[in-house]
PDB file of N, CA and C in Angstrom:
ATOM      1  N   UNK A   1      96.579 101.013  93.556  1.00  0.00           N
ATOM      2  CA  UNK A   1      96.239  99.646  93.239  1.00  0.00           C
ATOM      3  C   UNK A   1      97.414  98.915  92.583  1.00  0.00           C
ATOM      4  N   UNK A   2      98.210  99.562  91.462  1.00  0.00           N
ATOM      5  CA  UNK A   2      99.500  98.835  90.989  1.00  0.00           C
ATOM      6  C   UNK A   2     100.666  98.220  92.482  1.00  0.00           C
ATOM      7  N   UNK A   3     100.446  98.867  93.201  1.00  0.00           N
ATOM      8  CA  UNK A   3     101.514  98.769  94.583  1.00  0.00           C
ATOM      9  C   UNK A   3     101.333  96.996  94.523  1.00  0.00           C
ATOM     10  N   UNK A   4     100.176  96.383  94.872  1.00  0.00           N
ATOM     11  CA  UNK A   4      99.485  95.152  95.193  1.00  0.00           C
ATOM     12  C   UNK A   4     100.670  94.137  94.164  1.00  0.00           C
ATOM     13  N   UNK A   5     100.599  94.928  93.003  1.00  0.00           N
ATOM     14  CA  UNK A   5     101.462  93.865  91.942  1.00  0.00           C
ATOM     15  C   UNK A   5     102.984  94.182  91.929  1.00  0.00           C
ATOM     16  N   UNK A   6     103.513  95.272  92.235  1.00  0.00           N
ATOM     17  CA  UNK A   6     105.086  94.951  92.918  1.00  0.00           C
ATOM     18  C   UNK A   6     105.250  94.378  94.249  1.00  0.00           C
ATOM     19  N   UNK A   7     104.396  94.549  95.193  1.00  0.00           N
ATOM     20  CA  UNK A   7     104.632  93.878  96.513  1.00  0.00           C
ATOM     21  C   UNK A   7     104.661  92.097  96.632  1.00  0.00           C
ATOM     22  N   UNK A   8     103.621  91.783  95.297  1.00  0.00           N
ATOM     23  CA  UNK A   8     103.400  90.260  94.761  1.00  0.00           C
ATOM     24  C   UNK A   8     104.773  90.214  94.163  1.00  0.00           C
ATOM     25  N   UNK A   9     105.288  91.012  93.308  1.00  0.00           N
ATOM     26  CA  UNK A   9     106.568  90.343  92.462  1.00  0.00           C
ATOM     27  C   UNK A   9     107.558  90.531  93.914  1.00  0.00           C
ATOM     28  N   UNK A  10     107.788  91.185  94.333  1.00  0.00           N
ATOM     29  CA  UNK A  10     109.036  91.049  95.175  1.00  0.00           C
ATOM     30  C   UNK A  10     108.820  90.467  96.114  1.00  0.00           C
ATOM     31  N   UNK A  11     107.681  89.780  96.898  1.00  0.00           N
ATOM     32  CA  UNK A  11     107.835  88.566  97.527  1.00  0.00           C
ATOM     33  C   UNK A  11     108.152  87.602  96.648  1.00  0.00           C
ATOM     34  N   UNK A  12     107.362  87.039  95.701  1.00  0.00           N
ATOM     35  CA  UNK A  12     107.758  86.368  94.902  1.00  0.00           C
ATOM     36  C   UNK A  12     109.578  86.171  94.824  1.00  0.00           C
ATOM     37  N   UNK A  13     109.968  86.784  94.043  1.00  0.00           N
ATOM     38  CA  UNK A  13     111.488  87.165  93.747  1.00  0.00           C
ATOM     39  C   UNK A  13     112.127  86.579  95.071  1.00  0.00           C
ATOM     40  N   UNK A  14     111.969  87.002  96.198  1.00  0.00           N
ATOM     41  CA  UNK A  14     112.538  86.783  97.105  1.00  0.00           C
ATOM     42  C   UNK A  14     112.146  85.493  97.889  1.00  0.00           C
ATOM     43  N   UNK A  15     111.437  84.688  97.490  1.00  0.00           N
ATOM     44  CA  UNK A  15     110.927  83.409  97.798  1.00  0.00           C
ATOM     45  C   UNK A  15     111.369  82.266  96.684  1.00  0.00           C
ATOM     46  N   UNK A  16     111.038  82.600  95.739  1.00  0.00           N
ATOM     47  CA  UNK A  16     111.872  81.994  94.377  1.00  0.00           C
ATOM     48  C   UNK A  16     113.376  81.670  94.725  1.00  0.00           C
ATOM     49  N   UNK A  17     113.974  83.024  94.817  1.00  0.00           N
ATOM     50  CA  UNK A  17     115.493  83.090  95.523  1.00  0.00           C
ATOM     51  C   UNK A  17     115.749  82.050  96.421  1.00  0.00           C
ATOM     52  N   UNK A  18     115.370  82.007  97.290  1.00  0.00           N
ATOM     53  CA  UNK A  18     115.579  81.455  98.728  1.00  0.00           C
ATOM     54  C   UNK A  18     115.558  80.191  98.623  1.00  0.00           C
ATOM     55  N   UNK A  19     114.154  79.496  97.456  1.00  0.00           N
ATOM     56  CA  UNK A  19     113.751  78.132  96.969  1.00  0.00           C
ATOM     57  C   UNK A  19     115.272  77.851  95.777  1.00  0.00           C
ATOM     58  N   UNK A  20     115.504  78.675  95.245  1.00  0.00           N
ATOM     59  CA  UNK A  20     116.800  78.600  94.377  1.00  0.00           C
ATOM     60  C   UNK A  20     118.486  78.384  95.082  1.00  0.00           C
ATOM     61  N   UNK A  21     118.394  78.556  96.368  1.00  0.00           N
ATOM     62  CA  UNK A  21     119.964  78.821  96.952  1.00  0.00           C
ATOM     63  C   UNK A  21     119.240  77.374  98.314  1.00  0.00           C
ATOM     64  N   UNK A  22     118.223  77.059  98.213  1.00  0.00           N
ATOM     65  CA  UNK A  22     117.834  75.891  99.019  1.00  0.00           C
ATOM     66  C   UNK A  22     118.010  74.231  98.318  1.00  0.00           C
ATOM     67  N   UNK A  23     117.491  74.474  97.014  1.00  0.00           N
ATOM     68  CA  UNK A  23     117.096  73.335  96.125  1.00  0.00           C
ATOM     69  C   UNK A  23     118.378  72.699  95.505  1.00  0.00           C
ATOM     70  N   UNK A  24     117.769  71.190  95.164  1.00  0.00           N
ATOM     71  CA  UNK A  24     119.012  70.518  94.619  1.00  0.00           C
ATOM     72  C   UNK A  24     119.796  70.996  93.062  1.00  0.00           C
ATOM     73  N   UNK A  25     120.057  70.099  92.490  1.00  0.00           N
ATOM     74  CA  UNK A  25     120.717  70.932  91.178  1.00  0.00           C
ATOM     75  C   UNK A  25     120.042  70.738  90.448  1.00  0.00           C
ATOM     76  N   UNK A  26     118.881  68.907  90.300  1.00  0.00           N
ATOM     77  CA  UNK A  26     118.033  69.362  89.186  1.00  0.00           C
ATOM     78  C   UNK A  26     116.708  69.930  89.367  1.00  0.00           C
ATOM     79  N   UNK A  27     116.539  70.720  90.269  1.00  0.00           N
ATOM     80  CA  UNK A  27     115.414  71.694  90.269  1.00  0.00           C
ATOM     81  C   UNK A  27     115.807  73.019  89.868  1.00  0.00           C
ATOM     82  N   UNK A  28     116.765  73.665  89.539  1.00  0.00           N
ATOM     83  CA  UNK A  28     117.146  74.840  90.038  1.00  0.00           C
ATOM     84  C   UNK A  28     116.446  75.458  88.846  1.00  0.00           C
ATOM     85  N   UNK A  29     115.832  74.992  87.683  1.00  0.00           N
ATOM     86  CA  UNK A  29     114.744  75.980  86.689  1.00  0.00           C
ATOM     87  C   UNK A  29     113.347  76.506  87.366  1.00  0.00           C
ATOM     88  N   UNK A  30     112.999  75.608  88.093  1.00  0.00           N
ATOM     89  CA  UNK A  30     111.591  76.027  88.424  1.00  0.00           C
ATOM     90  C   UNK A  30     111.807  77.315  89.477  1.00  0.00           C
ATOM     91  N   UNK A  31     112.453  77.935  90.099  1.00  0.00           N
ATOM     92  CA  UNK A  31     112.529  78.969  90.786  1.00  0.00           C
ATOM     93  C   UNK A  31     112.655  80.587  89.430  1.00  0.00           C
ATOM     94  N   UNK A  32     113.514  80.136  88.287  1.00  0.00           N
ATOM     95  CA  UNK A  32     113.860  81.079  87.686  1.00  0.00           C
ATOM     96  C   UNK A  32     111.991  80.996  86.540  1.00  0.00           C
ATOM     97  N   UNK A  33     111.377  79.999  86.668  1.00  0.00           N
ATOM     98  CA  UNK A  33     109.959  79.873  86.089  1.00  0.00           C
ATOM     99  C   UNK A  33     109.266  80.646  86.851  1.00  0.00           C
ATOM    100  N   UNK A  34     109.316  80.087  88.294  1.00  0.00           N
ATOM    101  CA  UNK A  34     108.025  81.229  89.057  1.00  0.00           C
ATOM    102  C   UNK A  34     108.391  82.190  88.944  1.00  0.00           C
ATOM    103  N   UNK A  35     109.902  82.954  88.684  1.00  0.00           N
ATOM    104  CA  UNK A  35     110.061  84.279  88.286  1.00  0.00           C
ATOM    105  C   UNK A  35     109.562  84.681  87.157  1.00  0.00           C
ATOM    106  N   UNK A  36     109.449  84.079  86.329  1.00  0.00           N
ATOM    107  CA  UNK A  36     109.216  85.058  85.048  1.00  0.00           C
ATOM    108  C   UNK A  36     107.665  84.774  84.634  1.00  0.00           C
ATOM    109  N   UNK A  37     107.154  83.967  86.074  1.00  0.00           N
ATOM    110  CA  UNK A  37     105.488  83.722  85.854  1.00  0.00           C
ATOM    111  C   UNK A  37     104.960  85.297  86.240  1.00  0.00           C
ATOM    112  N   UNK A  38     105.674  85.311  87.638  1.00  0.00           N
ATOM    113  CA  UNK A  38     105.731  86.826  88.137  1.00  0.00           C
ATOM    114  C   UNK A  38     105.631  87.925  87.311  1.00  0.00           C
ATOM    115  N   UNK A  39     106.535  87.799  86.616  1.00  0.00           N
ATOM    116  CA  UNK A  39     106.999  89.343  85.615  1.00  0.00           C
ATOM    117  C   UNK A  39     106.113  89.508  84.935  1.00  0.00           C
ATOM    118  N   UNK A  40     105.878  88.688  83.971  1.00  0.00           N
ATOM    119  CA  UNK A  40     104.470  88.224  83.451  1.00  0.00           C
ATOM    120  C   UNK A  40     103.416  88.929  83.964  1.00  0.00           C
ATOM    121  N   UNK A  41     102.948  88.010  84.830  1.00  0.00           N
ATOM    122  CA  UNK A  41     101.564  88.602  85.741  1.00  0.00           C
ATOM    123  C   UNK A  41     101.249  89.986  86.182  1.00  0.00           C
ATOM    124  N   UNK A  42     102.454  90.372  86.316  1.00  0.00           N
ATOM    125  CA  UNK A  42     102.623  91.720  86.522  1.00  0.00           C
ATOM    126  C   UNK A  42     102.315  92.709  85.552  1.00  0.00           C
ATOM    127  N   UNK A  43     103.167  92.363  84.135  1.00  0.00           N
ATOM    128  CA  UNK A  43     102.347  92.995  83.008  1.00  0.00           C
ATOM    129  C   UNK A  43     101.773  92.865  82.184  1.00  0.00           C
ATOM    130  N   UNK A  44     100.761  91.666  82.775  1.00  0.00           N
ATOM    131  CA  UNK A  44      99.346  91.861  82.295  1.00  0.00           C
ATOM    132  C   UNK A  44      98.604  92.197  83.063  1.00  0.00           C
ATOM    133  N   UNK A  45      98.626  92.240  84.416  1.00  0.00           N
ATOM    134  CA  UNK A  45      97.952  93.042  85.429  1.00  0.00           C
ATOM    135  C   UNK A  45      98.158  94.135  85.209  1.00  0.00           C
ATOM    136  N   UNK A  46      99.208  94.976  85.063  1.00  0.00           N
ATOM    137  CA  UNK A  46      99.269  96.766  84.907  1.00  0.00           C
ATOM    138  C   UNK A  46      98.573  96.965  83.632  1.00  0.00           C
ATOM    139  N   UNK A  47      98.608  96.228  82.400  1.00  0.00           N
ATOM    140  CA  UNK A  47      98.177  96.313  81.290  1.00  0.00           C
ATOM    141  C   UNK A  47      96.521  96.264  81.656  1.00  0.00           C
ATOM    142  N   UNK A  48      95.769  95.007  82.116  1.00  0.00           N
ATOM    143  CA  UNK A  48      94.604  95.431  82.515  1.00  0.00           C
ATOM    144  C   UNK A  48      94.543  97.127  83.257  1.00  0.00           C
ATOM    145  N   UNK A  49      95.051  97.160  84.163  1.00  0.00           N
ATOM    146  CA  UNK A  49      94.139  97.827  85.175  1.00  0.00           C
ATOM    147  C   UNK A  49      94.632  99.832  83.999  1.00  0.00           C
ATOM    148  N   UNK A  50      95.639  99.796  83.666  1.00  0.00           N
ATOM    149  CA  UNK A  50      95.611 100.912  82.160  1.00  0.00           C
ATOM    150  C   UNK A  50      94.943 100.980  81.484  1.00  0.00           C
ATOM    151  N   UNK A  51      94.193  99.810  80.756  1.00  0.00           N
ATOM    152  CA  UNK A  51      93.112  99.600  79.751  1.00  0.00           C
ATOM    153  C   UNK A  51      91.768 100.200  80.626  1.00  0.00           C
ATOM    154  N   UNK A  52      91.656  99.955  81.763  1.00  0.00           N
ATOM    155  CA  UNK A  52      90.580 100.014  82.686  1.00  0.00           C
ATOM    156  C   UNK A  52      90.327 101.134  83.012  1.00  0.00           C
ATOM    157  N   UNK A  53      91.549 102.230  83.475  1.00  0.00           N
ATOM    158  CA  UNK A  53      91.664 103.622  83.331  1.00  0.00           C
ATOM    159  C   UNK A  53      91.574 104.088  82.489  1.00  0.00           C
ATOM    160  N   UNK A  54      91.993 103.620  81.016  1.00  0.00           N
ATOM    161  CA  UNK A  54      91.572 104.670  79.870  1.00  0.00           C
ATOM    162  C   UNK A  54      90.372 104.587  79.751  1.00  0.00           C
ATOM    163  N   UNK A  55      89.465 103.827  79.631  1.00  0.00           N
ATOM    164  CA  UNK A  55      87.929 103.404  79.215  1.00  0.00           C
ATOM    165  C   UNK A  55      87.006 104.262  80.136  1.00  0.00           C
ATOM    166  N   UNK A  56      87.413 104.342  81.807  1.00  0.00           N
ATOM    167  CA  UNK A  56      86.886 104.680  82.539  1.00  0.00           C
ATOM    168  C   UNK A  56      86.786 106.200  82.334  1.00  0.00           C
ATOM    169  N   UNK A  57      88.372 107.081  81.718  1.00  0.00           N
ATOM    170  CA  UNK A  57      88.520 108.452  81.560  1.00  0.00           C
ATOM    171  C   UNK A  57      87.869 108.700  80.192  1.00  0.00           C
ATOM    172  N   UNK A  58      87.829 107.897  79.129  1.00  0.00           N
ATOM    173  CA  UNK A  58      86.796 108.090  78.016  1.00  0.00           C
ATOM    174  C   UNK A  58      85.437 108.197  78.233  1.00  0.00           C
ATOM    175  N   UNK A  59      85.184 107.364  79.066  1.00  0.00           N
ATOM    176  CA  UNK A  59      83.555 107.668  79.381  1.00  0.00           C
ATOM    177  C   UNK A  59      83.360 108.483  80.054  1.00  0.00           C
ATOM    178  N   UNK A  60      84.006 109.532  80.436  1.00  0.00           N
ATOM    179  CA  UNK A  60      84.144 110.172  81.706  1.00  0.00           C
ATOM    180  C   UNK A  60      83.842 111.827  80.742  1.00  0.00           C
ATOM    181  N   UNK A  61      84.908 111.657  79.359  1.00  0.00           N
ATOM    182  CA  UNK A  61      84.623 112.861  78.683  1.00  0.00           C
ATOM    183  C   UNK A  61      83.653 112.520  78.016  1.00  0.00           C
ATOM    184  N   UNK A  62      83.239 111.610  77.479  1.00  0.00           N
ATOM    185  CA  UNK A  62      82.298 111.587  76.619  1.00  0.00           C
ATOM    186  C   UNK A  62      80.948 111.926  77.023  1.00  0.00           C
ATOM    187  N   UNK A  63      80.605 111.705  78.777  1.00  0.00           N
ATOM    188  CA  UNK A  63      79.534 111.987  79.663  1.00  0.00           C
ATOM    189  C   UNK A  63      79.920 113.754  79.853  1.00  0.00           C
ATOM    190  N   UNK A  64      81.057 114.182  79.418  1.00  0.00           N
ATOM    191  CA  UNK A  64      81.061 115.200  79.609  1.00  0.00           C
ATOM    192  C   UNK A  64      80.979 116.474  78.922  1.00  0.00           C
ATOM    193  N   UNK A  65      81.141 115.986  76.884  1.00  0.00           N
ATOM    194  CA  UNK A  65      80.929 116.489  75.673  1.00  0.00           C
ATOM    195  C   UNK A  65      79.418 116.530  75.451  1.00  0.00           C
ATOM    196  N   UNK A  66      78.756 115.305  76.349  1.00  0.00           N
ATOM    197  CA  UNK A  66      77.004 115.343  76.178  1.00  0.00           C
ATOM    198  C   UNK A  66      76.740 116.136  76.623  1.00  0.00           C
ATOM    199  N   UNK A  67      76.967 116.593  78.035  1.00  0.00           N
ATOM    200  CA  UNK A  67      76.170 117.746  78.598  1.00  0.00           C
ATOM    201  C   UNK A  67      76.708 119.227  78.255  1.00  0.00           C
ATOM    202  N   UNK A  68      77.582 119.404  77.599  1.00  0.00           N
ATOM    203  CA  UNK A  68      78.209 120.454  77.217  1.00  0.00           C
ATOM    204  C   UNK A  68      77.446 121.379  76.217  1.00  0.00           C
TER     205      UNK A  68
END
């Protein structure tokens, strides 16, 4: 499932780029913005979906200390 959020940043990156070596001179921040919206998104997405796995493997022992 993490794959989904590097395949998003490196299109990204590479579209940003392209909008960056295309664009006039006073745009040239907003390409290096959608980058670091990217980076961003990215780790708070891995950060969710970690939080999501630990909780899931806690309940997992704790269903498993009950029946023990």
């Amino acid at each position: 499932m993490r794959w989904i959020f590097y395949v998003v940043a490196t299109a990204a990156l590479i579209a940003s780029s392209a909008w960056f070596a295309a664009s006039p001179d006073d745009t040239k921040w907003m390409p290096a913005l959608a980058s670091a919206l990217v980076v961003w998104s990215e780790a708070v997405g891995t950060l969710a979906l970690r939080r999501r796995r630990d909780s899931t493997t806690r309940a997992a022992n704790d269903e498993r200390v009950e029946r023990g």
